[in-house]
N, C-alpha and C. Protein backbone atom coordinates (compact mmCIF):
# COMPACT_ATOMS: atom_id res chain seq x y z
N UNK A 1 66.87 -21.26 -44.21
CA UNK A 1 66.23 -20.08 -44.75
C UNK A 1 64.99 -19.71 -43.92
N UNK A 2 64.03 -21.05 -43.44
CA UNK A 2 63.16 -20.66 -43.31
C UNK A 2 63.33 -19.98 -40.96
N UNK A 3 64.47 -20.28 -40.69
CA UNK A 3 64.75 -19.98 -39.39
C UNK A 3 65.10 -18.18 -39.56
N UNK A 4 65.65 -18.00 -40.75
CA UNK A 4 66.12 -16.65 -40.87
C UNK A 4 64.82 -15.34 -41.28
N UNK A 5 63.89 -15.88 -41.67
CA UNK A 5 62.90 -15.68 -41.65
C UNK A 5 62.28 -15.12 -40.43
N UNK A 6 62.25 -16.23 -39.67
CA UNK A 6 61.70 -16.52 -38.36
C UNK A 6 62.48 -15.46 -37.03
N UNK A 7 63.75 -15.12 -37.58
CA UNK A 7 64.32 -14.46 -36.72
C UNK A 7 64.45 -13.00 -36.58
N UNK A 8 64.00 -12.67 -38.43
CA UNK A 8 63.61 -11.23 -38.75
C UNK A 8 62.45 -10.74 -38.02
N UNK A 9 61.68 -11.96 -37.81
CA UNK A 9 60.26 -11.37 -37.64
C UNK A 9 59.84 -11.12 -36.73
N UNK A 10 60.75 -12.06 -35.53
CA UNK A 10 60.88 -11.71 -33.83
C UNK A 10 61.33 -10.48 -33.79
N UNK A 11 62.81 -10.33 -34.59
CA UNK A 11 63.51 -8.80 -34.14
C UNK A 11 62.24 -7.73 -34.50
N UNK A 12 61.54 -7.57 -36.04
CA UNK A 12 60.54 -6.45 -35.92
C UNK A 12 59.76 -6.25 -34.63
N UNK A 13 58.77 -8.02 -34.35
CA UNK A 13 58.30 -7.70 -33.57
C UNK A 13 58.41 -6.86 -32.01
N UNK A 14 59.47 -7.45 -32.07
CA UNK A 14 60.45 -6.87 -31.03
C UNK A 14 60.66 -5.07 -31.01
N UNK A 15 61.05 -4.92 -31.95
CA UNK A 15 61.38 -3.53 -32.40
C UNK A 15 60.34 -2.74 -32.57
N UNK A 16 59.21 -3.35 -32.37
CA UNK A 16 57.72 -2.67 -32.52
C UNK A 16 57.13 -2.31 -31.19
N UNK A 17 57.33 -3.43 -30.51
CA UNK A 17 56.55 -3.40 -29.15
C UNK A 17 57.67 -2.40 -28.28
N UNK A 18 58.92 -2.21 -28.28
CA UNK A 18 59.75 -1.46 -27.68
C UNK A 18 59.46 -0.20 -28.11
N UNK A 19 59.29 0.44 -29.57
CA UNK A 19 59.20 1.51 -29.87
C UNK A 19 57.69 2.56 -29.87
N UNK A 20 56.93 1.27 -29.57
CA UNK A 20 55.38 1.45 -29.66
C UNK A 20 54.90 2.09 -28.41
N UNK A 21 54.60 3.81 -28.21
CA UNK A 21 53.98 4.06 -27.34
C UNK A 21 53.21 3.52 -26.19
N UNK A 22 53.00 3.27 -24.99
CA UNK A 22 51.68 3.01 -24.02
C UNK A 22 50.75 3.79 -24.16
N UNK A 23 49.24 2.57 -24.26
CA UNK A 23 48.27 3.45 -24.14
C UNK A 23 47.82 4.21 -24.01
N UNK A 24 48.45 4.15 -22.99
CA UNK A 24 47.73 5.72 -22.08
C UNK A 24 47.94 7.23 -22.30
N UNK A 25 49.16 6.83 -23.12
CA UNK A 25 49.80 8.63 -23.81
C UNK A 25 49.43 8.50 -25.41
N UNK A 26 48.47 8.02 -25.82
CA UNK A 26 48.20 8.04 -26.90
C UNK A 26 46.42 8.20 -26.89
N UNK A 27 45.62 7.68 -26.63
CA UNK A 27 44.38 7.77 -25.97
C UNK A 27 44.36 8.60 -25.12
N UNK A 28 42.93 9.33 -25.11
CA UNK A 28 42.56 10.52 -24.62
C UNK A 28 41.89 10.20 -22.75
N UNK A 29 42.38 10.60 -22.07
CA UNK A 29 42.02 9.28 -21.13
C UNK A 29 40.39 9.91 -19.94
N UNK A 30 40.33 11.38 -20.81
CA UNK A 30 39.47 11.97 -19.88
C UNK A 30 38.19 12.30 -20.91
N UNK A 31 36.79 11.59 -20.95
CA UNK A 31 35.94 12.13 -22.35
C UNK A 31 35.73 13.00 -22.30
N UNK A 32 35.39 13.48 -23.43
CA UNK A 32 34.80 15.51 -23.69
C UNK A 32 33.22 15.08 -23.88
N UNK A 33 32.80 15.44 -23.43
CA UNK A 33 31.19 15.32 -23.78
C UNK A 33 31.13 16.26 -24.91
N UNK A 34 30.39 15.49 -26.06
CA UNK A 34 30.24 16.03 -27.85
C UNK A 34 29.74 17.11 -27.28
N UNK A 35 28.79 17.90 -26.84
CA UNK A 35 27.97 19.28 -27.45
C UNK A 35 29.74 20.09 -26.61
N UNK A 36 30.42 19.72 -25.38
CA UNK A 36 31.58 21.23 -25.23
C UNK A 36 32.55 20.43 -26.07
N UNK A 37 33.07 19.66 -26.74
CA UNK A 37 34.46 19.38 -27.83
C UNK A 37 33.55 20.36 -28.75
N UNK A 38 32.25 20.42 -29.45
CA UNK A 38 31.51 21.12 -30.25
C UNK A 38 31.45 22.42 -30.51
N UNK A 39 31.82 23.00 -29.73
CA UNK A 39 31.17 24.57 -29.20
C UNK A 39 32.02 25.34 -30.26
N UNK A 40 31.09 26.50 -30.76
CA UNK A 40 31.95 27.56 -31.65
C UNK A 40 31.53 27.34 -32.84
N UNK A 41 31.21 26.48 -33.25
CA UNK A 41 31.58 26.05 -34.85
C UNK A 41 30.45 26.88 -35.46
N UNK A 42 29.14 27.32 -35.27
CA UNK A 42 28.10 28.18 -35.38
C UNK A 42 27.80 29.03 -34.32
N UNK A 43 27.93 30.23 -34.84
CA UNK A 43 27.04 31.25 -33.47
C UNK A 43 26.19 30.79 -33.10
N UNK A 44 25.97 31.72 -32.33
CA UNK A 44 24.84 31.34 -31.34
C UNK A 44 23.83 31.84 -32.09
N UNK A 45 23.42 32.81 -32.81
CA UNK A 45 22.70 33.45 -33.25
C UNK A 45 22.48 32.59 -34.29
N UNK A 46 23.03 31.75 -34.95
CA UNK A 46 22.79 31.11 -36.28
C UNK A 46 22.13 29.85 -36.08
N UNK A 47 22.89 29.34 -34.08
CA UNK A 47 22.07 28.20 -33.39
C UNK A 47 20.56 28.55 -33.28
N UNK A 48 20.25 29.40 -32.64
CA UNK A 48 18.59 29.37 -32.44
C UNK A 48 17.69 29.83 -33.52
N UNK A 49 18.36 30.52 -34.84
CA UNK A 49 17.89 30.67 -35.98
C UNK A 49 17.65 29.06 -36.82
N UNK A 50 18.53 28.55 -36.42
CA UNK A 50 18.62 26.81 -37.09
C UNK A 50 17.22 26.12 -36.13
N UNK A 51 17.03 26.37 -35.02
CA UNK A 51 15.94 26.21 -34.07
C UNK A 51 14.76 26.36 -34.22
N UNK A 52 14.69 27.72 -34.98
CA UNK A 52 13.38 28.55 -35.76
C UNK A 52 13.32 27.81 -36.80
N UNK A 53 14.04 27.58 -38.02
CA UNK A 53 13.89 27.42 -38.78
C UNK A 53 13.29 25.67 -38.92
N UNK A 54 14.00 24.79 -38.19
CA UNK A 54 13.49 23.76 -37.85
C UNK A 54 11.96 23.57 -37.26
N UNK A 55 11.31 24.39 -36.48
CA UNK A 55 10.04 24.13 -35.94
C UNK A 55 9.05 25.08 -37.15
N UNK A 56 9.46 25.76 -37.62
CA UNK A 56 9.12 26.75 -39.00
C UNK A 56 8.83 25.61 -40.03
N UNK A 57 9.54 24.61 -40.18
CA UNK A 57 9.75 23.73 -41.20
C UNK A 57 9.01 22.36 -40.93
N UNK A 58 8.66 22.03 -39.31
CA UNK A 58 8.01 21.22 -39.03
C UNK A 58 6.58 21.66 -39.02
N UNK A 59 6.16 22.62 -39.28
CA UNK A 59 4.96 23.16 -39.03
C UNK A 59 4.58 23.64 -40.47
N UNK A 60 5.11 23.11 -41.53
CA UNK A 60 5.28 23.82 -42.90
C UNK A 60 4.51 24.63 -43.27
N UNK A 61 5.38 25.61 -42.36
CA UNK A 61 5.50 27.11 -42.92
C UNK A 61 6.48 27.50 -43.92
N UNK A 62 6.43 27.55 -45.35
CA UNK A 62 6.74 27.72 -46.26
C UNK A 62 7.68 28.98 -46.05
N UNK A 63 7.25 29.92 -46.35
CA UNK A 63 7.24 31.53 -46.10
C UNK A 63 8.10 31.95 -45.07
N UNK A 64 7.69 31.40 -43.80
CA UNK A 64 8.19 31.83 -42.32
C UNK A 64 9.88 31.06 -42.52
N UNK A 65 9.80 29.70 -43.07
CA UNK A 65 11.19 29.03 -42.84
C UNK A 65 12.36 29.73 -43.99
N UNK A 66 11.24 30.13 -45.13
CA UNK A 66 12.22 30.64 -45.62
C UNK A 66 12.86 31.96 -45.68
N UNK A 67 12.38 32.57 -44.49
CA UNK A 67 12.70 34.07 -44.16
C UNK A 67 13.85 33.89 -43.05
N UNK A 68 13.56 32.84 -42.61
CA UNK A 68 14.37 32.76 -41.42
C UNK A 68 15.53 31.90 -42.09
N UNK A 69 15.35 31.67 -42.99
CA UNK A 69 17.06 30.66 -43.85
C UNK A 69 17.56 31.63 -44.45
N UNK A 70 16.76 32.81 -44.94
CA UNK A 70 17.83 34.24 -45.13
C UNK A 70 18.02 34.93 -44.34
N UNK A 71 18.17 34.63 -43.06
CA UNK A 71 18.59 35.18 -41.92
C UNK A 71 19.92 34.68 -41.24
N UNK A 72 19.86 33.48 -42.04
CA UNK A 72 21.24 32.53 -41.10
C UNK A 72 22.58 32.65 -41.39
N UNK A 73 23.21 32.44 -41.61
CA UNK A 73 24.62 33.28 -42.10
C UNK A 73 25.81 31.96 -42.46
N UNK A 74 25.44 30.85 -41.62
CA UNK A 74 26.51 29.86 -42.08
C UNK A 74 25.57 28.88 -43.29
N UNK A 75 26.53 28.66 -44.07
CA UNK A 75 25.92 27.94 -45.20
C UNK A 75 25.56 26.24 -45.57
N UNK A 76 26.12 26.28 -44.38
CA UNK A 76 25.31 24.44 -43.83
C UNK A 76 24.28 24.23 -43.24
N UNK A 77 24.33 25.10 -42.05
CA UNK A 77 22.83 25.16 -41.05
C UNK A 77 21.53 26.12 -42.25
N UNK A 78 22.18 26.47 -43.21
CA UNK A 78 20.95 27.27 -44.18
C UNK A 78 20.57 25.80 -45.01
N UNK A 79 21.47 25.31 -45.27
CA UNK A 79 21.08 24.36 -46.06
C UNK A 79 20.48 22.61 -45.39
N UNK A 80 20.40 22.85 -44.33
CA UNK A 80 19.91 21.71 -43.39
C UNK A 80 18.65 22.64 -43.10
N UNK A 81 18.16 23.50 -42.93
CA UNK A 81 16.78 23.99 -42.72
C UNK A 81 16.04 23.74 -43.74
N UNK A 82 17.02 23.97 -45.06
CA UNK A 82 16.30 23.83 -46.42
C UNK A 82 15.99 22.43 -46.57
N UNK A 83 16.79 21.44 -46.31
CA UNK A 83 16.31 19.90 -46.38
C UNK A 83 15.24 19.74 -45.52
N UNK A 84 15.05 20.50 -44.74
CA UNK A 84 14.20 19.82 -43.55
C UNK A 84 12.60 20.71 -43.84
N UNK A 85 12.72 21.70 -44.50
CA UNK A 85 11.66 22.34 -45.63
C UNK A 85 11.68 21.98 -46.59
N UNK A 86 11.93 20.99 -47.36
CA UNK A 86 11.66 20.06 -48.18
C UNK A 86 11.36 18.85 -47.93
N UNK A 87 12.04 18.70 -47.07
CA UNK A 87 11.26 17.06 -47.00
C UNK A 87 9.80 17.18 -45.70
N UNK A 88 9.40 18.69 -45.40
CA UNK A 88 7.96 18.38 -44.74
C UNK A 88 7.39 19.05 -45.70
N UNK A 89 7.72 19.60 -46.32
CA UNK A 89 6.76 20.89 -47.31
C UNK A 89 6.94 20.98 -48.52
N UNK A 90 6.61 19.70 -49.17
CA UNK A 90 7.33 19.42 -50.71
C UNK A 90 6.39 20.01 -51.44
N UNK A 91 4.66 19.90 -50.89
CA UNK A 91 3.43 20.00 -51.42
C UNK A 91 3.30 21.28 -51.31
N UNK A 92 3.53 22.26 -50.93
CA UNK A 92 3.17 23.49 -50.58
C UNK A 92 4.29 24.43 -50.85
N UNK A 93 5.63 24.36 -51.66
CA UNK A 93 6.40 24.54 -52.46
C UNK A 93 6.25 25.07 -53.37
N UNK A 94 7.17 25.69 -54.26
CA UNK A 94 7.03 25.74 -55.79
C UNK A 94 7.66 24.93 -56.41
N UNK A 95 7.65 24.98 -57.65
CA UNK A 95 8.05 23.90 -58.91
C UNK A 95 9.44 24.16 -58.89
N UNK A 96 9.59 25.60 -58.93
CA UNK A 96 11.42 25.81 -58.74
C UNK A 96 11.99 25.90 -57.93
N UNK A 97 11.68 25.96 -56.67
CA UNK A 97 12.40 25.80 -55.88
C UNK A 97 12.72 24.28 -55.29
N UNK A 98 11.33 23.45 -55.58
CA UNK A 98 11.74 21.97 -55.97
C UNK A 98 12.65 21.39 -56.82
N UNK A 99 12.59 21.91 -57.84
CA UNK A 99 13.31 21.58 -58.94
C UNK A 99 15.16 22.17 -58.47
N UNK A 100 15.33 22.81 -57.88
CA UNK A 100 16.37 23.26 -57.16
C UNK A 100 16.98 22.46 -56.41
N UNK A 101 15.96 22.30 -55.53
CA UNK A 101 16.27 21.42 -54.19
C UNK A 101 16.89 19.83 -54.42
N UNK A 102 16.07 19.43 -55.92
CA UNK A 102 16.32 18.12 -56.27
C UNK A 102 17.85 17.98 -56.66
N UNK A 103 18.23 19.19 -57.19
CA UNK A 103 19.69 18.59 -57.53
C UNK A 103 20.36 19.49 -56.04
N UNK A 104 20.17 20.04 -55.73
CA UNK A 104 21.04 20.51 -54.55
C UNK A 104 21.29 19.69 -53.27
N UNK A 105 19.98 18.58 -53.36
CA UNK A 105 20.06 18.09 -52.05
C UNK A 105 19.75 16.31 -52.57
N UNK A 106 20.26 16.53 -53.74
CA UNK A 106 20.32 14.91 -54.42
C UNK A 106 21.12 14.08 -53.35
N UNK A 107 21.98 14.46 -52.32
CA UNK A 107 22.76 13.01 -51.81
C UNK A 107 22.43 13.03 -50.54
N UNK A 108 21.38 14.10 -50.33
CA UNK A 108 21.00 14.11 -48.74
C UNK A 108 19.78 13.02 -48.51
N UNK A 109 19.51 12.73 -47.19
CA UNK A 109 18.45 11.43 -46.81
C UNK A 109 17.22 11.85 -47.52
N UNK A 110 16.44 11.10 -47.88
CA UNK A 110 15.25 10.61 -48.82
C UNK A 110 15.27 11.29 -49.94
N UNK A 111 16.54 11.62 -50.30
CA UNK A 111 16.53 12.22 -51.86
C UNK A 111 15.78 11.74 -52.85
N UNK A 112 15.73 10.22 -53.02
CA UNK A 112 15.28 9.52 -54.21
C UNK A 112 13.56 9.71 -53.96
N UNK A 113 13.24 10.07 -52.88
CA UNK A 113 11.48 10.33 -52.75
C UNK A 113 11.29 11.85 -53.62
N UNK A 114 11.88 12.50 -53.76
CA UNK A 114 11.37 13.18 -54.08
C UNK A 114 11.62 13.84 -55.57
């Protein structure tokens, strides 16, 4: 019993390594450098608005970042400006728009600080 076993398990193996692609046509064999595999996914216009809004937000400008997050048009890069105006400009905020932010951006990094 226990040879018949033993003989199934050669044939799979067998039947695996024969049917099993080479490397090399399965792996990508030339890299894409991340920012051109990247390209497209946000305008351009929404890129250097995300740019503004980031140095707007490091400089907490309240007002300025948030003029420029109703300017942006995709609804991720609006909402990554908004984390990043919250977590420099929590103090200089309002109550509701904190109070907003807390459940909107509950699973994003340093949520529990604030």
């Amino acid at each position: 019993m226990r040879i018949r076993y033993l003989m199934i398990a050669t044939t799979v193996a067998a039947a695996l390594a024969i049917l099993t692609p080479p490397a090399q046509d399965v792996l990508n064999s030339t890299p894409v450098p991340y920012s051109a595999s990247q390209g497209g996914i946000i305008s351009s216009q929404d890129a250097a608005l995300v740019q503004q809004g980031l140095t707007a937000a490091r400089a907490r400008d309240v007002f300025g970042t948030q003029a420029i997050m109703a300017r942006i048009s995709d609804p991720s890069a609006r909402k990554l400006v908004e984390w990043a105006l919250v977590d420099t400009s929590d103090r200089q905020m309002s109550y509701s728009d904190l109070a907003l932010a807390q459940t909107d951006l509950a699973n994003w990094p340093r949520g529990g600080s604030r």
